[in-house]
C-alpha atoms as a PDB file:
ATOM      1  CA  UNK A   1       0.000   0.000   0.000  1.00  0.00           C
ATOM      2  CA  UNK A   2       1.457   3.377  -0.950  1.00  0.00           C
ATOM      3  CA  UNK A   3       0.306   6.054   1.139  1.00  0.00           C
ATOM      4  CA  UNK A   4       0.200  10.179   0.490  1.00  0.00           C
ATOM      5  CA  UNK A   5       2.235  12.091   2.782  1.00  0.00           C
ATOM      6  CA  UNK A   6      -0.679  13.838   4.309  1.00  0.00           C
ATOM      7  CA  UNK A   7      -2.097  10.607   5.952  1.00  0.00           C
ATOM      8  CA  UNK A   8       1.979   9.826   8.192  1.00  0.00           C
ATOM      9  CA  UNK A   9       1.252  12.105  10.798  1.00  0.00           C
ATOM     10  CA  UNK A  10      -2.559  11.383  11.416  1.00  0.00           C
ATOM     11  CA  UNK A  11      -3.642   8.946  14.526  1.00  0.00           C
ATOM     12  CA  UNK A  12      -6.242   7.742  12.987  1.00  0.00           C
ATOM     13  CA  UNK A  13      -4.421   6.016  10.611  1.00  0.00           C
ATOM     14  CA  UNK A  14      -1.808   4.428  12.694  1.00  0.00           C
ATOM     15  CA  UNK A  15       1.478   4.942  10.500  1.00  0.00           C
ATOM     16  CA  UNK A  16       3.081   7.537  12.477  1.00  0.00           C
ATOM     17  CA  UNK A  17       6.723   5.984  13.394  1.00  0.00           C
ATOM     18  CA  UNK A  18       5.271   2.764  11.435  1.00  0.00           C
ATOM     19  CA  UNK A  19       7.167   1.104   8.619  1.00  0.00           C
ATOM     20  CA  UNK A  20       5.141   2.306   5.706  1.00  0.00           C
ATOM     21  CA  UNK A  21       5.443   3.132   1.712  1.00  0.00           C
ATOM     22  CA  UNK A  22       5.048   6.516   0.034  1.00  0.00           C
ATOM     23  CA  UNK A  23       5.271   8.060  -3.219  1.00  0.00           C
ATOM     24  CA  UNK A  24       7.039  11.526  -3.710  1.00  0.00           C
ATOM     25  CA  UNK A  25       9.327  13.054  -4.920  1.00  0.00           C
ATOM     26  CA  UNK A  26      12.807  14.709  -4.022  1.00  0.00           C
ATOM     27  CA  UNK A  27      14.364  18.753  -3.844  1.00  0.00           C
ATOM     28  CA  UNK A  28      17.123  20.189  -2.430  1.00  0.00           C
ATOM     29  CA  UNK A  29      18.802  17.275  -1.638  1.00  0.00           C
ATOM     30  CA  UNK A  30      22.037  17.475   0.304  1.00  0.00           C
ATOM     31  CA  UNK A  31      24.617  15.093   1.372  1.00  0.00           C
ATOM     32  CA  UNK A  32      27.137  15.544   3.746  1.00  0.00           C
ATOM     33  CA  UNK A  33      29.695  13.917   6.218  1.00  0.00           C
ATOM     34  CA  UNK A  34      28.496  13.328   9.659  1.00  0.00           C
ATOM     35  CA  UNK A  35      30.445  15.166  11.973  1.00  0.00           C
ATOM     36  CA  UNK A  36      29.745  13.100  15.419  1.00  0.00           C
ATOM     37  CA  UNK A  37      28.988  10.213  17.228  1.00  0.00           C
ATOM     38  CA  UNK A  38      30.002   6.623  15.656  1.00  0.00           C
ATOM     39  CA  UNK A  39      29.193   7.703  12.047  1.00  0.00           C
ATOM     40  CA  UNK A  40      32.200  10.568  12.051  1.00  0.00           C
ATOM     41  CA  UNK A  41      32.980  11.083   8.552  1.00  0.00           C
ATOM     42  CA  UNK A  42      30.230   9.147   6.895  1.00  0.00           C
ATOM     43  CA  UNK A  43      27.932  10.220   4.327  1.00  0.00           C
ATOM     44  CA  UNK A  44      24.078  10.864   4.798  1.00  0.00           C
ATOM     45  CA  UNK A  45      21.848  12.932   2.953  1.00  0.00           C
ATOM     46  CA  UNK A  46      19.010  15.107   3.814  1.00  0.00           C
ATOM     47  CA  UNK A  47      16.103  16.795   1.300  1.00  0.00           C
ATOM     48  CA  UNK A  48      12.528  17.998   0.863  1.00  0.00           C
ATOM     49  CA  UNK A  49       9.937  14.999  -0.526  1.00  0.00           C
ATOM     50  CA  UNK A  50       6.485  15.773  -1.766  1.00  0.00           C
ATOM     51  CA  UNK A  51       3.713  14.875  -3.270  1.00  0.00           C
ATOM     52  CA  UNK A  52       0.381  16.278  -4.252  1.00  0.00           C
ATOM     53  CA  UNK A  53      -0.742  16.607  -0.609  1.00  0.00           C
ATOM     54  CA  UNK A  54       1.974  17.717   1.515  1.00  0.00           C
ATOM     55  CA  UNK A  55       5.408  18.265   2.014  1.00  0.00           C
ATOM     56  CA  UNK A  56       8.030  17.437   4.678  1.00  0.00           C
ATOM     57  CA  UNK A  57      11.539  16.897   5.062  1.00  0.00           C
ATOM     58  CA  UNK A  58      13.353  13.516   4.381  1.00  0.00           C
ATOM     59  CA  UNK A  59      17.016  11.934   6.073  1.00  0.00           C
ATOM     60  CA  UNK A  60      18.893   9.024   4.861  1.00  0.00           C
ATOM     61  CA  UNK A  61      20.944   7.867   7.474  1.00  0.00           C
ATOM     62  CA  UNK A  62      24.718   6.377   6.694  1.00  0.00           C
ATOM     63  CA  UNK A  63      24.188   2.440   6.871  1.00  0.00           C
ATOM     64  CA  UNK A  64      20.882   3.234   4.494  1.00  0.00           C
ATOM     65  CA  UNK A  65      23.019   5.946   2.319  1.00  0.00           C
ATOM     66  CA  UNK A  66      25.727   3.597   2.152  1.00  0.00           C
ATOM     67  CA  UNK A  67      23.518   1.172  -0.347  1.00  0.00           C
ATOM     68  CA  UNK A  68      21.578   3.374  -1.782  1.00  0.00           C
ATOM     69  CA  UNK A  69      23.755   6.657  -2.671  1.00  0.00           C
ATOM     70  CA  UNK A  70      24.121   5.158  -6.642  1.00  0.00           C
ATOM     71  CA  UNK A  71      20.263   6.192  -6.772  1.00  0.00           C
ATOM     72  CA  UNK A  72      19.590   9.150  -4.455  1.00  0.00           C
ATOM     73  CA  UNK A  73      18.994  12.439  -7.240  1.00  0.00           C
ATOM     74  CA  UNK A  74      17.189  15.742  -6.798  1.00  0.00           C
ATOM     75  CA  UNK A  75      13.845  16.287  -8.470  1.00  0.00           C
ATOM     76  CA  UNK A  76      13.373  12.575  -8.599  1.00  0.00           C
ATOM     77  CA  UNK A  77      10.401  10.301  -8.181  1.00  0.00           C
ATOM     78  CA  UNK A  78      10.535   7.628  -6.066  1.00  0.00           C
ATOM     79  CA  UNK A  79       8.518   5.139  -4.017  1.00  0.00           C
ATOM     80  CA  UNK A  80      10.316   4.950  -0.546  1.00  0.00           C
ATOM     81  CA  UNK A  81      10.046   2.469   2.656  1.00  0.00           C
ATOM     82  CA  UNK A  82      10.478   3.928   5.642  1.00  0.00           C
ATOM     83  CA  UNK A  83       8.673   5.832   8.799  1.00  0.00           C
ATOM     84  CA  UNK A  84       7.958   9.230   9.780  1.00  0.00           C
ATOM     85  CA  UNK A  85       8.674  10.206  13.003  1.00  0.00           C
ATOM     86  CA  UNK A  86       6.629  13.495  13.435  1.00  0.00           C
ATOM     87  CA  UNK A  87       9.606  16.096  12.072  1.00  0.00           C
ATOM     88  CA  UNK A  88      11.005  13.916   8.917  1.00  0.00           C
ATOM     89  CA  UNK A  89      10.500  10.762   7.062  1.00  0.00           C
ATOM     90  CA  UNK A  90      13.545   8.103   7.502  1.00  0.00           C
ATOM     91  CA  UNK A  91      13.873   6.413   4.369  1.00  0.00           C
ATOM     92  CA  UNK A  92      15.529   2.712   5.040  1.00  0.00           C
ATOM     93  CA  UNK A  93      14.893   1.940   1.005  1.00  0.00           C
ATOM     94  CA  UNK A  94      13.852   3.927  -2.396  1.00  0.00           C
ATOM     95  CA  UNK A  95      12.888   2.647  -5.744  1.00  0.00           C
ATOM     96  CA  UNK A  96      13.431   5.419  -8.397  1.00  0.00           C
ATOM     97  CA  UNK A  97      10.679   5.730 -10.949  1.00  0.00           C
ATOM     98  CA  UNK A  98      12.047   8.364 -12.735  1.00  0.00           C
ATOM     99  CA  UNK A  99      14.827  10.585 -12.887  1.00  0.00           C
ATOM    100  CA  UNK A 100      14.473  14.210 -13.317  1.00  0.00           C
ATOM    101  CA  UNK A 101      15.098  14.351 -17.588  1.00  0.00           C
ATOM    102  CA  UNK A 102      14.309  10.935 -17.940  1.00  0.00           C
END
């Protein structure tokens, strides 16, 4: 089940800080080295991610980045696993549908 963004943070629902699916899409993506804790000098990457109901802001965290960095682009569509936690969505996995261009 893919759901809209509009629908993570609602109670009734029951997907806040669930594993759960989403379609959106990707802007002003950023990567960057992590600059404490265990992950020191890793890469991660932040961005925007919306879709036609809401937007809010995405992290991928190092071990996640790690496998997926080959496929992270800005103003790209993806479908992405992961949970929102009230603040941003945590992607674990992405599927890219389409690159911007493409």
């Amino acid at each position: 089940i893919l759901h809209c963004l509009d629908l993570l943070d609602e109670a009734e629902y029951g997907i806040k800080n669930k594993q759960c699916k989403i379609l959106a899409i990707t802007r002003n993506l950023m990567v960057r080295a992590v600059k404490n804790g265990k992950n020191i000098g890793r890469s991660m990457a932040s961005m925007e991610i919306f879709d036609t109901t809401k937007e809010c802001e995405a992290v991928i965290f190092p071990d996640t980045f790690e496998s997926v960095k080959d496929k992270v682009f800005d103003n790209a569509v993806y479908i992405m696993r992961g949970s929102y936690n009230g603040n941003n969505f945590i992607i674990r996995d992405l599927e890219l549908i389409q690159k911007n261009g493409d």
